[in-house]
Protein backbone atom coordinates (compact mmCIF):
# COMPACT_ATOMS: atom_id res chain seq x y z
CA UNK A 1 3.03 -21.97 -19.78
CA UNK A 2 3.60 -24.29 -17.03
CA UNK A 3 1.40 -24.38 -13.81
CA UNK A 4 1.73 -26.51 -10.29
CA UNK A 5 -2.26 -27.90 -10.23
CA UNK A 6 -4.29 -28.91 -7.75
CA UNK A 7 -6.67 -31.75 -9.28
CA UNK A 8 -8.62 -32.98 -5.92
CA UNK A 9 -7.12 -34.13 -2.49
CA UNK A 10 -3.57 -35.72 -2.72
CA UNK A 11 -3.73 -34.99 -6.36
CA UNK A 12 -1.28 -32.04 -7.74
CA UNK A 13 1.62 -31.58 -10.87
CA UNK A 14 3.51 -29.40 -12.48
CA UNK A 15 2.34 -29.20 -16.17
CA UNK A 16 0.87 -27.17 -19.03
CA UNK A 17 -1.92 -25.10 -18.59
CA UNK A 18 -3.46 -22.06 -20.47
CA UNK A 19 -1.37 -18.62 -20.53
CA UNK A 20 -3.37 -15.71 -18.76
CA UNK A 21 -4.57 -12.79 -19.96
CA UNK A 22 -6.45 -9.64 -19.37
CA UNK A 23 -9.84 -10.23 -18.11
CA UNK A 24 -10.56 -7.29 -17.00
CA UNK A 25 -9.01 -3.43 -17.20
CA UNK A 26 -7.54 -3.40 -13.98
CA UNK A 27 -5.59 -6.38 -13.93
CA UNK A 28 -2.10 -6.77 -14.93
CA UNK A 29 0.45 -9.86 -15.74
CA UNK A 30 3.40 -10.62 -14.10
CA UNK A 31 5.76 -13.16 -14.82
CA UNK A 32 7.10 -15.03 -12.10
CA UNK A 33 10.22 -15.04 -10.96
CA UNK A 34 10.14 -16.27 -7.38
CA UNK A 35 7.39 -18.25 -5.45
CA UNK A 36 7.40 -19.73 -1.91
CA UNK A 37 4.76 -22.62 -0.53
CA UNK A 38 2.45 -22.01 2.09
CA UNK A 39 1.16 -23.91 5.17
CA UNK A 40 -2.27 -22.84 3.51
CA UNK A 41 -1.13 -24.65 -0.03
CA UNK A 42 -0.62 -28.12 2.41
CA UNK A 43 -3.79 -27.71 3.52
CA UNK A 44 -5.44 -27.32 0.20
CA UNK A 45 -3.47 -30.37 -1.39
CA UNK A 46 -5.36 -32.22 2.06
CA UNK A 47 -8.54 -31.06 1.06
CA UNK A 48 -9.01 -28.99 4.11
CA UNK A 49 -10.41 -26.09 1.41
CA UNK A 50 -12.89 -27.22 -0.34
CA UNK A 51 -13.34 -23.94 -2.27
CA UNK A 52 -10.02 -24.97 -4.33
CA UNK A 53 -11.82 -26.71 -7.45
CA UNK A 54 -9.93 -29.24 -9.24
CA UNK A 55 -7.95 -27.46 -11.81
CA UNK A 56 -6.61 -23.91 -10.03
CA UNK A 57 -2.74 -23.22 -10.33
CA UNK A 58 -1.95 -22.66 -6.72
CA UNK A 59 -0.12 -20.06 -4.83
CA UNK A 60 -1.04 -17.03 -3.18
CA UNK A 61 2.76 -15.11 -3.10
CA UNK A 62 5.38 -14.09 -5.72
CA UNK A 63 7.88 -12.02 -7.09
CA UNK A 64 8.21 -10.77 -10.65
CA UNK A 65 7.94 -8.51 -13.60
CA UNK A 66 4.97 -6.57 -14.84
CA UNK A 67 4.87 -7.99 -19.06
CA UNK A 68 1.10 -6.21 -19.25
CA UNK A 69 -1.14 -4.09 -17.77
CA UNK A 70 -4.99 -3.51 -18.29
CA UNK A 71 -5.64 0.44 -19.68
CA UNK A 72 -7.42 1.23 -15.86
CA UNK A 73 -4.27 0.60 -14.03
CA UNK A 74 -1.59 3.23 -12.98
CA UNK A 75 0.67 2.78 -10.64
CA UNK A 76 2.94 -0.19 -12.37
CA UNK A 77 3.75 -0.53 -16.19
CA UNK A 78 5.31 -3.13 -18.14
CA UNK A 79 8.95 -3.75 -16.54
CA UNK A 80 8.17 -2.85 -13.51
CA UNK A 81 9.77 -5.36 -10.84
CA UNK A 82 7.12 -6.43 -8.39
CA UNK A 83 5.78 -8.32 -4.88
CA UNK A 84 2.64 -10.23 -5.63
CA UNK A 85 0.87 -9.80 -2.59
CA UNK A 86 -1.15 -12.62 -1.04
CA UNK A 87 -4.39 -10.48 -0.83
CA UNK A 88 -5.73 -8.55 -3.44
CA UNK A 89 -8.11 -5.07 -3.35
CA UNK A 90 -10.71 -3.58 -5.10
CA UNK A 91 -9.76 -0.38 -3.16
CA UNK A 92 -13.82 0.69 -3.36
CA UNK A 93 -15.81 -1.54 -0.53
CA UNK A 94 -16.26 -0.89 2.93
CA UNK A 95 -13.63 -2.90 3.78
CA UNK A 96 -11.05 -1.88 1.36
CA UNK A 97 -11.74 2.01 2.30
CA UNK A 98 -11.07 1.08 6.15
CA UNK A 99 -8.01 -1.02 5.08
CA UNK A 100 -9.57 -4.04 5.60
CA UNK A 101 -8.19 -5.64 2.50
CA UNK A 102 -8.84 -9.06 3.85
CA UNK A 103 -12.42 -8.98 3.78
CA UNK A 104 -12.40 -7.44 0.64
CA UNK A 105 -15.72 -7.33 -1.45
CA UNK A 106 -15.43 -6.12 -4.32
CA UNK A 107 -13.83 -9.46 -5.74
CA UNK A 108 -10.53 -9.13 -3.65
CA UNK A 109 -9.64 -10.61 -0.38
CA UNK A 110 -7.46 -14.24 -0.94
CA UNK A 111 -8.62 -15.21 -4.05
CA UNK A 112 -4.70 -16.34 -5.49
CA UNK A 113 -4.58 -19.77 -5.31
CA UNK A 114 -8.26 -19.88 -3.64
CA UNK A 115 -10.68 -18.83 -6.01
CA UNK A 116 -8.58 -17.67 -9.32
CA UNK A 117 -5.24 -19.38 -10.70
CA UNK A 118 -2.45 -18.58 -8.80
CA UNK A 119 1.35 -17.51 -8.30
CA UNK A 120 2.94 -20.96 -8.90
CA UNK A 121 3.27 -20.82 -12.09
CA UNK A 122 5.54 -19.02 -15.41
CA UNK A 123 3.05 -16.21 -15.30
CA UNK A 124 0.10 -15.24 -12.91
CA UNK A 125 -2.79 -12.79 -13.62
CA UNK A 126 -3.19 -10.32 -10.73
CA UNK A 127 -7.01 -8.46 -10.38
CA UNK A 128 -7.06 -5.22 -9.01
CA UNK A 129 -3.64 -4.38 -9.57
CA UNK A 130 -2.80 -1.04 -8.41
CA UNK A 131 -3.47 -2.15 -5.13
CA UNK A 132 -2.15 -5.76 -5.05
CA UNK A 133 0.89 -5.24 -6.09
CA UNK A 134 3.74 -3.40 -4.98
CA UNK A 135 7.01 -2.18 -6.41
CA UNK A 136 10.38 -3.19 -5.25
CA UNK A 137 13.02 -1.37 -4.05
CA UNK A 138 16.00 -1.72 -6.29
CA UNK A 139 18.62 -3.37 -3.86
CA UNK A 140 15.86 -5.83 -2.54
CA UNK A 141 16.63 -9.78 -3.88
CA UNK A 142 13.65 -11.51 -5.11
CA UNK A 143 14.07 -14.64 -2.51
CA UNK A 144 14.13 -11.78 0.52
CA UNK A 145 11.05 -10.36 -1.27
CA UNK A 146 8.97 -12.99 -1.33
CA UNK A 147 8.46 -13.65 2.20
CA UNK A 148 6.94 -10.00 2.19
CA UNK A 149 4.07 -11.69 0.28
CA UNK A 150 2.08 -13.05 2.79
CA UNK A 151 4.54 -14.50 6.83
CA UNK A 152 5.62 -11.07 7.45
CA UNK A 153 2.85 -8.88 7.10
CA UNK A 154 0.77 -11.88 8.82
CA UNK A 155 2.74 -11.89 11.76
CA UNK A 156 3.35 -8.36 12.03
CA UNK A 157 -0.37 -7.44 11.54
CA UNK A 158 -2.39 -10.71 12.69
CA UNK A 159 0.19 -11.01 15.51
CA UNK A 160 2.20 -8.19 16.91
CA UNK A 161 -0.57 -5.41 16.34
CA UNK A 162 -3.29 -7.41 17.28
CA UNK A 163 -1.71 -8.40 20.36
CA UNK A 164 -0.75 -4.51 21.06
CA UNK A 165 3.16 -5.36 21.78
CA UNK A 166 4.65 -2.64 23.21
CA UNK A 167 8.11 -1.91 24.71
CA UNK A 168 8.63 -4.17 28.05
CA UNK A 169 5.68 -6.82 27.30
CA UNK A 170 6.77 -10.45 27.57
CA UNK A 171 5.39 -11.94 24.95
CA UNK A 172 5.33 -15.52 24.65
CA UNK A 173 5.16 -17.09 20.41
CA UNK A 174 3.60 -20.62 20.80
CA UNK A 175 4.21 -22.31 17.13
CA UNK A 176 8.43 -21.97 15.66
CA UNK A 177 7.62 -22.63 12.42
CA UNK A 178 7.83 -19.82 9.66
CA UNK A 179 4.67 -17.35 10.70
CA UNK A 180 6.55 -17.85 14.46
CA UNK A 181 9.84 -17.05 13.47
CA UNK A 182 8.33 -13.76 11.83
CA UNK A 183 6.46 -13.20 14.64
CA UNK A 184 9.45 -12.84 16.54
CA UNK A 185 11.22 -10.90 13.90
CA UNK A 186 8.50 -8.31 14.41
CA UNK A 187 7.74 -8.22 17.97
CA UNK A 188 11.30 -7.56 18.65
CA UNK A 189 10.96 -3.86 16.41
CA UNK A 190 8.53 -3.24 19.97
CA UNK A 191 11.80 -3.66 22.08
CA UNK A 192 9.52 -6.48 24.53
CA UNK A 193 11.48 -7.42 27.34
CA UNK A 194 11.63 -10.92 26.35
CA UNK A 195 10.11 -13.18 24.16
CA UNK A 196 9.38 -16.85 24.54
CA UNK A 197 9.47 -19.40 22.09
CA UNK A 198 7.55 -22.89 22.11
CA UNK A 199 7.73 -25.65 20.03
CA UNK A 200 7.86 -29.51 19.48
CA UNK A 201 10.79 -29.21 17.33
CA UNK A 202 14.51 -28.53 18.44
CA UNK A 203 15.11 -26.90 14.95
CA UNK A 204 12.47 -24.93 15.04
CA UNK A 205 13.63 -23.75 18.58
CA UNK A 206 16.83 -23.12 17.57
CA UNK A 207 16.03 -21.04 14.67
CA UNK A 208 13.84 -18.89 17.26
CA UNK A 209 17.03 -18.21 19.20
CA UNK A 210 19.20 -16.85 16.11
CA UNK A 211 15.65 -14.63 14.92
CA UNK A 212 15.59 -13.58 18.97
CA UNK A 213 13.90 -15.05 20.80
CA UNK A 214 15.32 -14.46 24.87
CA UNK A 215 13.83 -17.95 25.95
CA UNK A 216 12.80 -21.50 24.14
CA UNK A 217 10.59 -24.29 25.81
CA UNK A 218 9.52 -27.57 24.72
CA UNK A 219 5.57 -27.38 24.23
CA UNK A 220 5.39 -30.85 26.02
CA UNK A 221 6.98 -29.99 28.76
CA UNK A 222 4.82 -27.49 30.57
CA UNK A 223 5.92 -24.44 29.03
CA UNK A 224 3.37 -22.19 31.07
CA UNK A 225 5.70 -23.07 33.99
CA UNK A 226 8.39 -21.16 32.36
CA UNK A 227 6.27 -18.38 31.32
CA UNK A 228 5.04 -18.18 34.58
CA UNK A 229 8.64 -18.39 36.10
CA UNK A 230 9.78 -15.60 34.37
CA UNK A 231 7.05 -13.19 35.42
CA UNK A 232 6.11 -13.60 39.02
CA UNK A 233 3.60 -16.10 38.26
CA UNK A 234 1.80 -12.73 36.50
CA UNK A 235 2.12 -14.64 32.56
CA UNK A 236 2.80 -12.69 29.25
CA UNK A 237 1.69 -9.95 28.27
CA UNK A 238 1.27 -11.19 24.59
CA UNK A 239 0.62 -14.48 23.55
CA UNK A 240 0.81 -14.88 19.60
CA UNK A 241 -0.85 -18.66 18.33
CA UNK A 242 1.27 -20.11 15.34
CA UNK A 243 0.13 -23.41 15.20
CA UNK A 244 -3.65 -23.72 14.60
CA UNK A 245 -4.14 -26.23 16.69
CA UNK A 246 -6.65 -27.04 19.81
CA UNK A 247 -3.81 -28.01 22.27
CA UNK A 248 -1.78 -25.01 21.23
CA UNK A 249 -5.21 -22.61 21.52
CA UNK A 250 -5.62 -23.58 24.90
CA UNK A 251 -1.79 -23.42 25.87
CA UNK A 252 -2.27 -19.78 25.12
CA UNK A 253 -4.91 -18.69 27.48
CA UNK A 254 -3.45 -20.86 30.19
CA UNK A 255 -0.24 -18.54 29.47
CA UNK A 256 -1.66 -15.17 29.14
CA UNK A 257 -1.61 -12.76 32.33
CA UNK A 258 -4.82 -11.04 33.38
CA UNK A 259 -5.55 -8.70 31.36
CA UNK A 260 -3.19 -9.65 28.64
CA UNK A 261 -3.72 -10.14 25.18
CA UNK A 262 -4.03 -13.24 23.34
CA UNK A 263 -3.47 -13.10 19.04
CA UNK A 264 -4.51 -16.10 16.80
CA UNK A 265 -2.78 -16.51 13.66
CA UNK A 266 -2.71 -20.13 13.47
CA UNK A 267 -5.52 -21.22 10.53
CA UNK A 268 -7.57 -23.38 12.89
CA UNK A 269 -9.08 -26.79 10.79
CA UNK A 270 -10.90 -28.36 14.02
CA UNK A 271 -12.86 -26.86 17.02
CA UNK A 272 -11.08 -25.46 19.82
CA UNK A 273 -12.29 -25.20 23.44
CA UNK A 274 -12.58 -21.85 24.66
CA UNK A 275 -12.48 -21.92 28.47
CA UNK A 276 -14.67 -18.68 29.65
CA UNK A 277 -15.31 -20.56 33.05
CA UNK A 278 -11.12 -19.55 33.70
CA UNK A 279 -10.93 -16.66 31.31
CA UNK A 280 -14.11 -14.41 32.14
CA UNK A 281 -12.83 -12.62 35.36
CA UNK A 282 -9.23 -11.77 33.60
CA UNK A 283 -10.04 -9.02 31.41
CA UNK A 284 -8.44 -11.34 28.37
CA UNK A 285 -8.87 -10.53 24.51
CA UNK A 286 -8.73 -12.40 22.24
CA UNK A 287 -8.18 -11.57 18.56
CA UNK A 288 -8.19 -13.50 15.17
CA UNK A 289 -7.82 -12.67 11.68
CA UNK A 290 -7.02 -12.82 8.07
CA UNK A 291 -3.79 -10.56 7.10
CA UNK A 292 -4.74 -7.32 5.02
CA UNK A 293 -1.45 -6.96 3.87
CA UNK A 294 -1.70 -2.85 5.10
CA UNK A 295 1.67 -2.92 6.63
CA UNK A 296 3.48 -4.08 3.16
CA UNK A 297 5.08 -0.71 2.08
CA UNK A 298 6.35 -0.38 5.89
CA UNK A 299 7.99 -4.02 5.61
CA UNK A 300 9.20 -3.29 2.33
CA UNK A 301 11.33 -0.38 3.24
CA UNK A 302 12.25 -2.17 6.43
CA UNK A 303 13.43 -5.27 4.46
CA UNK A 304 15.09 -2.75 1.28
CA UNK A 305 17.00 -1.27 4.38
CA UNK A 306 17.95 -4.31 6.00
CA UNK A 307 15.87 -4.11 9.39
CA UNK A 308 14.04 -7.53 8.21
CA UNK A 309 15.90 -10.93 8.67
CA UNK A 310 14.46 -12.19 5.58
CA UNK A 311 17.24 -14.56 4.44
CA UNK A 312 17.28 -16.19 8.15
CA UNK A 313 14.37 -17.74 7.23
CA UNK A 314 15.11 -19.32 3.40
CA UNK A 315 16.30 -22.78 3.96
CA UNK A 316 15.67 -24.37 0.04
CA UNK A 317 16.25 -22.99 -3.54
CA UNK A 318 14.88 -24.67 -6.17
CA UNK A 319 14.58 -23.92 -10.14
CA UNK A 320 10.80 -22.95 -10.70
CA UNK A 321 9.99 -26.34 -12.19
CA UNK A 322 11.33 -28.18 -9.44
CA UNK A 323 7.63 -27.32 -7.63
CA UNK A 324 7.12 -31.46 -6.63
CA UNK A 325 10.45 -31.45 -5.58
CA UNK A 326 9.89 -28.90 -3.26
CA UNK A 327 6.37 -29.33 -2.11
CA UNK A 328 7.95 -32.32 -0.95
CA UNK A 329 10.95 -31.43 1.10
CA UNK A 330 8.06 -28.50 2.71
CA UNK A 331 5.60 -30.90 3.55
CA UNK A 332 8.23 -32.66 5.32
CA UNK A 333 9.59 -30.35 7.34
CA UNK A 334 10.29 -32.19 10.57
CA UNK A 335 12.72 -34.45 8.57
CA UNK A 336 14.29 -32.00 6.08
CA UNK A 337 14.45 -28.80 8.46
CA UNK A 338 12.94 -26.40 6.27
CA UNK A 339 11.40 -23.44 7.05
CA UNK A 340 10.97 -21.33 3.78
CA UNK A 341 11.19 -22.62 0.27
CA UNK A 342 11.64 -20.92 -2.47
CA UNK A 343 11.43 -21.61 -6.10
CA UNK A 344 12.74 -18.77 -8.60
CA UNK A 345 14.47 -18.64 -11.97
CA UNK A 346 17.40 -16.70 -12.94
CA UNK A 347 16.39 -12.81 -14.10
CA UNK A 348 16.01 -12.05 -17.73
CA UNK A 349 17.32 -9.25 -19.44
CA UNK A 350 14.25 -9.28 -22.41
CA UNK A 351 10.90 -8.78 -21.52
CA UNK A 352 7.77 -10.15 -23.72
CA UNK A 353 5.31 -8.01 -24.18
CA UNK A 354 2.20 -10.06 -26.03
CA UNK A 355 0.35 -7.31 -27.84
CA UNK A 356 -3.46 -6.14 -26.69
């Protein structure tokens, strides 16, 4: 088959590489019928993760179709149409049995793309299957799907639950780009009284109006004036970190009312300065974390029933082997406008099955 690999820093193609099989009894194989990139992927090709060795497909989301199935697992058999899901679970350590998928120790947690060969590729091997992947609902499209993989539960979970939104919270989304614009999908189920928006890019700001956001400011132009402006000099409620950056950290604790809650998605690759001599007599918290991908049935049915503005968010198509093509145009974003790509071929009406 054909695989997009990462061979060091600044090195990656698109090219032949061994088909998978069954390792072990509770994995399956799916072949791949829609991908999307991550920020997470850019980072990788960077080198910001050194645990990527030189030779893993990447890719950590995808939809497909179940072609084989280890003899442990039993929820999804050959032909089954399924959502890859960015994390994968054991369902047996302490973390999996408190839903903590994440942290996963049992040989689960991100490991597509990370650890193991990934989703970008003609087929993908999926560990622990009952529990990492998940079928679709009929009506769903597989480019709507997709985004279920990994930016909507991350938002929803990482950012909207952590930062407990509830109905009439201002909650201010600092970071437009895809995880941002989900964010604000999400927070908006909470019926907030109005959500804020900042970014660098007009685009990106734009975009955040038509998902809906109530308010948009220019994060170079004091956008904690404007939050402040709109709440009685109190601040938000909720402020959800998209970006991962230091400047954008400390934008969100200058924004955040007293007692308010402050949620860190953003994957953070320098040290940011956390100022307790401001933030230790306002009752802040702070949360972080890694999605555990526990709201994905929820977002599922929400997307199969249209509550989900998936397709808002899909800017490129490309044909699966079009992956440099697209890496490209996603890497630069500023210049091309896009928000979500996604790579997928046309569905298949014969499945093959390689024999045991």
């Amino acid at each position: 088959m054909k695989g997009y690999v990462f061979h060091g820093p600044g090195q990656s193609a698109w090219e032949e590489v061994q088909d998978p099989g069954i390792e072990d009894a509770t994995d399956a194989i799916v072949r791949v019928d829609a991908v999307t990139i991550c920020g997470t992927d850019l980072h990788i090709l960077k080198g910001d993760v050194p645990e990527v060795r030189p030779g893993t497909v990447l890719g950590h989301e995808a939809v497909g179709e179940i072609v084989e199935v280890g003899g442990d697992v039993r929820t999804v058999r050959p032909g089954d149409r399924v959502l890859v899901s960015c994390i994968s679970a054991c369902g047996r350590c302490r973390y999996c049995r408190e839903s903590r998928y994440g942290q996963c120790r049992g040989g689960g947690g991100w490991i597509l793309g990370h650890l193991i060969d990934g989703t970008q590729a003609e087929y993908v091997r999926v560990p622990h299957a009952d529990l990492s992947v998940h079928a679709l609902p009929g009506p769903l499209d597989s480019k709507d799907a997709v985004l279920l993989a990994d930016i909507f539960p991350t938002s929803y979970e990482v950012g909207v639950l952590n930062g407990r939104v509830r109905p009439g919270d201002t909650v201010a989304v600092v970071g437009a780009g895809p995880i941002g614009l989900a964010a604000i999908a999400t927070a908006r189920l909470f019926t907030p009284e109005r959500i804020i928006a900042v970014d660098l890019a007009a685009a990106r700001l734009d975009a955040a109006k038509r998902l809906g956001a109530d308010a948009v400011a220019d994060a170079r132009e004091m956008p904690e004036q404007l939050v402040a402006d709109l709440t009685d000099g109190l601040g938000a409620d909720v402020v959800i970190e998209a970006v991962g950056a230091p400047e954008s950290f400390e934008l969100c604790t200058r924004m955040v009312r007293p007692g308010g809650h402050v949620a860190n998605v953003g994957v953070h690759g320098t040290p940011a300065t956390l100022h307790l001599e401001d933030l230790w007599i306002k009752n802040v918290t702070i949360t972080t974390g890694l999605v555990d991908t526990y709201s994905t049935p929820t977002l599922l049915r929400m997307a199969a029933a249209g509550r989900l503005p998936t397709s808002q968010l899909v800017t490129h198509t490309f044909p699966l082997d079009h992956m440099e093509e697209a890496y490209d145009v996603f890497a630069r974003a500023a210049e091309t406008g896009a928000l979500k790509v996604v790579l997928g071929e046309p569905q298949h009406d014969v499945v093959a099955v390689r024999p045991t």
